[in-house]
Protein backbone atom coordinates (compact mmCIF):
# COMPACT_ATOMS: atom_id res chain seq x y z
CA UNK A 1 27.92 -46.97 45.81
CA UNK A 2 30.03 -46.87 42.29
CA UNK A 3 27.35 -48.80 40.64
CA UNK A 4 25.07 -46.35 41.81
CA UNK A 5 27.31 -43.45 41.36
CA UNK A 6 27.73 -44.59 37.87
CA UNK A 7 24.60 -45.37 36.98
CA UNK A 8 23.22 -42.21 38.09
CA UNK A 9 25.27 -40.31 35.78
CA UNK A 10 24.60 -42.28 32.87
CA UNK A 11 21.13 -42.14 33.10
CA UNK A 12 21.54 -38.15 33.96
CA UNK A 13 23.53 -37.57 30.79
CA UNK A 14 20.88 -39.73 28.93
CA UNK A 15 18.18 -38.02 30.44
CA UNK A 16 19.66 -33.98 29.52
CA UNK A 17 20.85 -35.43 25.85
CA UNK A 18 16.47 -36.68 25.62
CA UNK A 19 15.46 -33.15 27.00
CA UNK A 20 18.28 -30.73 25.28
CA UNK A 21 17.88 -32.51 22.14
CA UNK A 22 15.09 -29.42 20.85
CA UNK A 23 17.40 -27.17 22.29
CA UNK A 24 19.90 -28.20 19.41
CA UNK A 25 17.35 -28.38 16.63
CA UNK A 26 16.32 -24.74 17.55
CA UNK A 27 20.20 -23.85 17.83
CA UNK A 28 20.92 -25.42 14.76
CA UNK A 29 17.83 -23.60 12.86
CA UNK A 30 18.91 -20.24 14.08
CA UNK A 31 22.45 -20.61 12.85
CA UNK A 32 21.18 -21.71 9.21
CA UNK A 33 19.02 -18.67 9.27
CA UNK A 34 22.05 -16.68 10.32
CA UNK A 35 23.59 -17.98 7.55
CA UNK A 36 21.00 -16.13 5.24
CA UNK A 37 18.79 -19.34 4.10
CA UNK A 38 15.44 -18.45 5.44
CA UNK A 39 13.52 -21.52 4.09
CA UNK A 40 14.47 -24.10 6.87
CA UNK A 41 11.80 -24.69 9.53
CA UNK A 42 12.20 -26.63 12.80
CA UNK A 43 9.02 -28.37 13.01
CA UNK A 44 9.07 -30.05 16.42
CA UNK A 45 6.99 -32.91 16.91
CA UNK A 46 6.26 -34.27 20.25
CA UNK A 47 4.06 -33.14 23.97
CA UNK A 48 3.25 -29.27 23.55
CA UNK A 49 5.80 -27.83 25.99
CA UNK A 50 7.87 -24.82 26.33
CA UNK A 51 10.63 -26.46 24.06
CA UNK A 52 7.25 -27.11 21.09
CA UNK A 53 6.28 -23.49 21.99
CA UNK A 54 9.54 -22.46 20.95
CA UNK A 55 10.02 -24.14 17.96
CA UNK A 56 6.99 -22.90 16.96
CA UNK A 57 7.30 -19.40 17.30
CA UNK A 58 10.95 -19.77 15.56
CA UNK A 59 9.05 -21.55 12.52
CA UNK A 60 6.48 -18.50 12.39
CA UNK A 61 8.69 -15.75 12.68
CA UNK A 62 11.02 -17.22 9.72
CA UNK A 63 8.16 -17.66 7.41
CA UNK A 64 7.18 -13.71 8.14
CA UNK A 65 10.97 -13.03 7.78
CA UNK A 66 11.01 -15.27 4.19
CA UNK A 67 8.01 -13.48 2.60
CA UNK A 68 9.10 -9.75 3.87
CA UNK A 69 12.49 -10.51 2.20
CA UNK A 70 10.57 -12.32 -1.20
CA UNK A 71 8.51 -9.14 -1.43
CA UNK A 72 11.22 -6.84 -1.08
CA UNK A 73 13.22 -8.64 -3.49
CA UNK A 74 9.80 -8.25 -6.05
CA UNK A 75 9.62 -4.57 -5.20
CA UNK A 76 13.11 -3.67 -5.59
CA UNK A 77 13.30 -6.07 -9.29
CA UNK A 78 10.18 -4.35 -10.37
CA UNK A 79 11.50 -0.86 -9.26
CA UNK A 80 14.61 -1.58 -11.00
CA UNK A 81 12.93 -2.42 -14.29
CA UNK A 82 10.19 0.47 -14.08
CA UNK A 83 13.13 2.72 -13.52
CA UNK A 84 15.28 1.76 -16.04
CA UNK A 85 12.17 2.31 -18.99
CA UNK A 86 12.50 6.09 -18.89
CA UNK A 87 16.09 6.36 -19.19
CA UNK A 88 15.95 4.05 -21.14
CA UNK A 89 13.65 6.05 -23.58
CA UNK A 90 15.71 9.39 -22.65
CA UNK A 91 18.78 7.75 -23.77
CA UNK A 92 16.99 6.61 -27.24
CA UNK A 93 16.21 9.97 -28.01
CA UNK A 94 18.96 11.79 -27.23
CA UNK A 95 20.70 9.38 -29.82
CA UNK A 96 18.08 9.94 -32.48
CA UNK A 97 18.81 13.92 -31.70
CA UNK A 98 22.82 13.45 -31.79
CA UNK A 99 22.46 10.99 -35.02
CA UNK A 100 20.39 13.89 -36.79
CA UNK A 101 21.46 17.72 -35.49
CA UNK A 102 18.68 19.32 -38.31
CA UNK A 103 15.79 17.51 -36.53
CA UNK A 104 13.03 19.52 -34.79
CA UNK A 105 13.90 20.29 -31.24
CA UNK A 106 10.61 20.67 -30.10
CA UNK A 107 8.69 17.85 -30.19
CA UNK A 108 12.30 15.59 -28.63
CA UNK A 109 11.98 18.51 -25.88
CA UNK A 110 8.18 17.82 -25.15
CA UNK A 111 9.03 13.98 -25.16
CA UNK A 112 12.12 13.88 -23.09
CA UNK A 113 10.01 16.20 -20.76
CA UNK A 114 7.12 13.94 -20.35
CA UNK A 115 9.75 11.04 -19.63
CA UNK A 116 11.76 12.84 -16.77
CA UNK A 117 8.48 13.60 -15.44
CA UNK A 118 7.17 10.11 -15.17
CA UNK A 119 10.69 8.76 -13.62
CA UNK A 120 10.41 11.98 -11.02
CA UNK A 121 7.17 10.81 -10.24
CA UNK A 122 7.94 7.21 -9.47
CA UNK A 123 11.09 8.05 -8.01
CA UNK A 124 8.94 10.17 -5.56
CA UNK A 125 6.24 7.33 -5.52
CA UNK A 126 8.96 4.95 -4.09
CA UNK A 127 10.29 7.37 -1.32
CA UNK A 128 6.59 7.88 -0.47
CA UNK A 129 6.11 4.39 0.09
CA UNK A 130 9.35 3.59 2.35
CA UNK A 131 8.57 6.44 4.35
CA UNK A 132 4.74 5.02 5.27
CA UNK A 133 6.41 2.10 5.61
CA UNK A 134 9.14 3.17 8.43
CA UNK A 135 5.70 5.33 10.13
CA UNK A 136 8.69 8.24 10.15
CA UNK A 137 5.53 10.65 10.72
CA UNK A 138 4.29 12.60 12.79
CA UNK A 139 0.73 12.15 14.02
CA UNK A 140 -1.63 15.16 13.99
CA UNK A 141 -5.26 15.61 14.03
CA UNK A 142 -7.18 15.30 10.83
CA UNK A 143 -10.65 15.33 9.50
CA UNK A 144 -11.06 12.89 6.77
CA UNK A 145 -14.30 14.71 5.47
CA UNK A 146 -11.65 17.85 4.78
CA UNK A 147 -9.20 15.82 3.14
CA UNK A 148 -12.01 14.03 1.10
CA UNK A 149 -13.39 17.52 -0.31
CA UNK A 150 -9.02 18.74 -0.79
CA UNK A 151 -8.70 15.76 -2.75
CA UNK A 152 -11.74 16.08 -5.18
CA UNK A 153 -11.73 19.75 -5.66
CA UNK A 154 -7.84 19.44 -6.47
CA UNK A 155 -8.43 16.42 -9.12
CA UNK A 156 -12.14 18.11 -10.32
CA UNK A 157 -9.76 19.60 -13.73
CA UNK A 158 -9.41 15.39 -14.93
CA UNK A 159 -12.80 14.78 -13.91
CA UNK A 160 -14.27 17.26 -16.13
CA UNK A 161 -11.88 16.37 -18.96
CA UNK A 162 -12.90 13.01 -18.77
CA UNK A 163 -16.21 13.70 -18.47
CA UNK A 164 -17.02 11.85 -14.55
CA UNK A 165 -19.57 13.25 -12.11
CA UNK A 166 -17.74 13.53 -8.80
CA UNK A 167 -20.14 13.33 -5.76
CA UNK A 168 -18.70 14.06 -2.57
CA UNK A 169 -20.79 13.57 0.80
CA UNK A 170 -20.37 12.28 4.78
CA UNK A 171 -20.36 13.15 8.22
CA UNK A 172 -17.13 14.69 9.93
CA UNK A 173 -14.76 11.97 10.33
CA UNK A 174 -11.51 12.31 13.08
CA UNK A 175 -8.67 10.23 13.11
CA UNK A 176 -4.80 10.84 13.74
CA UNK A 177 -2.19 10.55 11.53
CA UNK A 178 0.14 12.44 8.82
CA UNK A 179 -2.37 14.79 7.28
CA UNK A 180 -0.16 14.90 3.94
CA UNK A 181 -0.33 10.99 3.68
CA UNK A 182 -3.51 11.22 4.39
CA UNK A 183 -4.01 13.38 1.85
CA UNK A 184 -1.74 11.25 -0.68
CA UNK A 185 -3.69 8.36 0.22
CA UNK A 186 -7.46 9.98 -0.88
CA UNK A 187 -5.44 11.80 -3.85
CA UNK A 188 -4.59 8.21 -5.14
CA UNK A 189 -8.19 6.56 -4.62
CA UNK A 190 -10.13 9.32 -6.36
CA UNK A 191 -7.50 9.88 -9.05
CA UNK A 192 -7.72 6.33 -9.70
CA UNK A 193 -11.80 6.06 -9.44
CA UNK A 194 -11.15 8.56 -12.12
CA UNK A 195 -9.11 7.39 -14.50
CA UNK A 196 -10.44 3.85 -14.43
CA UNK A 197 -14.49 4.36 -14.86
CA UNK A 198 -16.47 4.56 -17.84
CA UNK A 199 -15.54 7.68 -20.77
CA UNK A 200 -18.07 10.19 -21.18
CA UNK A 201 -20.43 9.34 -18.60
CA UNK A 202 -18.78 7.56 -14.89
CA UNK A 203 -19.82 8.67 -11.56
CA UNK A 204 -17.10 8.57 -8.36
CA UNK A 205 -18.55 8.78 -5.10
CA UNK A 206 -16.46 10.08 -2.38
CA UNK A 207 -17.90 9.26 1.30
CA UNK A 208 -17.10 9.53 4.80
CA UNK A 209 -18.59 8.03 7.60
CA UNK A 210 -18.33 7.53 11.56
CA UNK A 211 -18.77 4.01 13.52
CA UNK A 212 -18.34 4.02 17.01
CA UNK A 213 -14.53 2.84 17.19
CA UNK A 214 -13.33 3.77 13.77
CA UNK A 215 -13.82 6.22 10.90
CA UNK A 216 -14.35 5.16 7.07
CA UNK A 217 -13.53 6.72 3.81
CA UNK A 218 -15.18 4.97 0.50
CA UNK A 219 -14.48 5.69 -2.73
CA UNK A 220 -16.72 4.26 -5.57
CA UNK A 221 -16.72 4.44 -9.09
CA UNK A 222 -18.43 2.88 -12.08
CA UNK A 223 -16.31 0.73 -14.89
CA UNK A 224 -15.56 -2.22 -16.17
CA UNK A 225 -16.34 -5.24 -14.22
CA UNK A 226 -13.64 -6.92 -12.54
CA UNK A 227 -12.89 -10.48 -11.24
CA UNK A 228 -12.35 -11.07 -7.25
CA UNK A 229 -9.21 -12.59 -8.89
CA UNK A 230 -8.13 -9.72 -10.73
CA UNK A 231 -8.94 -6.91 -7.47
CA UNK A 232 -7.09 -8.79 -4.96
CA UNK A 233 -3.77 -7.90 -7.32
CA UNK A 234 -4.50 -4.37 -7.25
CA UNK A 235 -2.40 -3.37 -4.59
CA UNK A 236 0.34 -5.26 -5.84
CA UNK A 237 3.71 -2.54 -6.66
CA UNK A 238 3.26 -2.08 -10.53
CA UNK A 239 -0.04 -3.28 -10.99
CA UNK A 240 -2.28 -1.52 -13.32
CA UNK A 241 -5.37 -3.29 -13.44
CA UNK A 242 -7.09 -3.30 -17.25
CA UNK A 243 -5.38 -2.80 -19.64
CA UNK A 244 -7.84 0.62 -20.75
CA UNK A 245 -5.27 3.26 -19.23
CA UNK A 246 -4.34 6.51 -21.22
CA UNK A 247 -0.97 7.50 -21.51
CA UNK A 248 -1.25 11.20 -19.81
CA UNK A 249 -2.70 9.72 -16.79
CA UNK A 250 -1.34 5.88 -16.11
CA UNK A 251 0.49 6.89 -13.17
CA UNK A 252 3.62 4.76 -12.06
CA UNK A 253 1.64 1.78 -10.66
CA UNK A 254 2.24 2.27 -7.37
CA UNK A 255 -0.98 4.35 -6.10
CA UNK A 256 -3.08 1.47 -4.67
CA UNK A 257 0.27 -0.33 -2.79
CA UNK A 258 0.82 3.49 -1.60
CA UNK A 259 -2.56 3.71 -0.37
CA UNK A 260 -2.29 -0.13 1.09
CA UNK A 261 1.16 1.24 2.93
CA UNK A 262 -0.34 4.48 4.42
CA UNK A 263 -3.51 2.71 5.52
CA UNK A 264 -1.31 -0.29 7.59
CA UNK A 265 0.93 2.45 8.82
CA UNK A 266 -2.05 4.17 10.69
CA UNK A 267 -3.12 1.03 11.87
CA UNK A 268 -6.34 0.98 9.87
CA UNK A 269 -7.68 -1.62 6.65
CA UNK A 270 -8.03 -1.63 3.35
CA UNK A 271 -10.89 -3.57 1.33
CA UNK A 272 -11.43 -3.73 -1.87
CA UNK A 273 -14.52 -5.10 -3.83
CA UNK A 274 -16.17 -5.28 -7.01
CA UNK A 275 -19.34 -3.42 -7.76
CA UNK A 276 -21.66 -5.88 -9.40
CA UNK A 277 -22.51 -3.08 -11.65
CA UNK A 278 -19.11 -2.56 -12.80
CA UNK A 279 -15.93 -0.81 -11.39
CA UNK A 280 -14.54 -0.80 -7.36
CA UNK A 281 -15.52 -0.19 -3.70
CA UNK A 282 -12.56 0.73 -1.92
CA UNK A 283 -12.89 1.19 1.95
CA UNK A 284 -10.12 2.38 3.91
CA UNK A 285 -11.16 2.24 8.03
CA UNK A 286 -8.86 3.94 10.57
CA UNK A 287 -8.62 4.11 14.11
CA UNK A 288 -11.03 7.02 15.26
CA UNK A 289 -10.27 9.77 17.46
CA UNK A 290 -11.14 12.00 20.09
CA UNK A 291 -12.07 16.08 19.60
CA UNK A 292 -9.01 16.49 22.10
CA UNK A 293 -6.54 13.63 20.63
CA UNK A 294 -3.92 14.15 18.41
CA UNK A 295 -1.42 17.46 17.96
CA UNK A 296 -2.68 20.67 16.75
CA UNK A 297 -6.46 22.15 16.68
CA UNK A 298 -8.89 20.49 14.01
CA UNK A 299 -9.24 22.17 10.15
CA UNK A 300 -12.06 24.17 10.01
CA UNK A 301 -15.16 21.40 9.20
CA UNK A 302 -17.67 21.21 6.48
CA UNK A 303 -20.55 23.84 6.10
CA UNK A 304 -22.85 21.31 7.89
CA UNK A 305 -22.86 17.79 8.69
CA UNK A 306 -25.43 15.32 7.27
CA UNK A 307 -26.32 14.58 3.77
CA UNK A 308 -24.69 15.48 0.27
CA UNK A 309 -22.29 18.47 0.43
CA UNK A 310 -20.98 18.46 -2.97
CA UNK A 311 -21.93 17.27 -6.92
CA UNK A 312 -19.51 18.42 -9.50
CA UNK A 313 -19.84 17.33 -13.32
CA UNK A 314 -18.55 18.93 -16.36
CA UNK A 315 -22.36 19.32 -17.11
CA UNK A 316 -23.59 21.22 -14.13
């Protein structure tokens, strides 16, 4: 009876160690992530059991965890330096003005206005993006043909001074989300179909469209052509794209990450692709939705549904 006794425990404490022994790994993986290094992964090897299934899942969520905290790292280092240009510049001048007191007011006024401006803008661009980020909306009804034909009329001025056709067509297209990111979000993709396409003589098509589970906005333009390589680091914070971008309307480098943010945060996607003919076709597809979901009546729709509503060209 003691041999037995004995040998029962033995082989029971050899038997929990053999089975509890994942147990540790994942206990011992969770207090080095804890401990802020993100980079160690559990890798269990063995029969796929609840213990494997564990271990697994722990190794998955810390690689999500290590890229969110790499790209936030990226954003707030390229922040930080995009920030620091324009006061940068500010500060410059107001030395130049302070070395010389007789120097011409005006054109240090014009300049230092032009720089606040751009570091107002990105500082907005950045709280923009955080707040599509956290969803902190509120989701309302909204017709994406409405906000297509805001967005254009509103940015028609550049168009014409750049000399682009802007050709705006669709069908009435529901969804549900933050009308004014919505907004933001077509604002961006036209401005930029704008200010990257060909001088004198580009065309931007604006469309909307209806599928059965899901609504799509396209934006078009003519250009340069680009490399798959170069369009899949569009929507990278900071990323500008050619190097063919005027001073008055480069923007902050954040409007295709913005539009990338909004687009996620109404649980829709974003493609991107190069027209063979030159320039980008951007799709953004979002959830559709019902005439009765969503808070708030519908905007008052287009004219008439159907083909081409609108062609506006600083020649017409």
């Amino acid at each position: 009876m003691v041999f037995l006794l004995v040998f029962g425990l033995l082989g029971g404490w050899i038997l929990a160690g053999r089975m509890l022994a994942p147990l540790d790994r994942i206990t011992h993986a969770t207090r080095t992530a804890a401990a802020g290094s993100l980079s160690h992964r559990i890798q269990l090897r063995g029969r796929k059991d609840e213990f494997r299934e564990l271990a697994d899942a722990f190794d998955t969520m810390l690689a999500q965890l290590e890229a969110h905290v790499a790209e936030q790292r990226r954003f707030a280092a390229n922040a930080s330096h995009e920030l620091r240009t324009p006061l940068s510049v500010s500060k410059s001048l107001l030395d130049v003005a302070r070395a010389d007191p007789n120097r011409a007011t005006d054109p240090l006024i014009d300049r230092l206005h032009a720089v606040n401006t751009r570091a107002i803008d990105l500082t907005e661009a950045l709280l923009l993006l955080s707040r599509a980020d956290q969803r902190s909306f509120t989701r309302e009804h909204v017709d994406l043909s409405l906000v297509a034909e805001e967005a254009t009329e509103t940015l028609l001025p550049l168009a014409e001074k750049r000399g682009v056709t802007l050709e705006t067509f669709g069908d009435i297209a529901l969804t549900s989300g933050s009308p004014a990111l919505l907004l933001q979000l077509t604002m961006n993709l036209v401005q930029n179909a704008i200010v990257h396409n060909l001088p004198e003589q580009g065309t931007v098509w604006v469309n909307t469209s209806v599928h059965p589970k899901t609504v799509v906005l396209t934006v078009e333009n003519t250009g340069d052509r680009l490399s798959p390589q170069l369009v899949s680091t569009l929507t990278e914070p900071f990323q500008r794209g050619t190097e063919r971008v005027h001073t008055d309307q480069a923007g902050v480098g954040l409007g295709l990450a913005i539009v990338k943010t909004i687009t996620h945060a109404h649980d829709g996607t974003l493609t991107i692709t190069p027209r063979s003919a030159g320039g980008l076709r951007i799709t953004v597809e979002l959830p559709t939705a019902s005439p009765h979901h969503g808070s708030g009546a519908p905007r008052r729709p287009w004219p008439a549904p159907g083909p081409e509503r609108r062609r506006t060209s600083p020649h017409d």
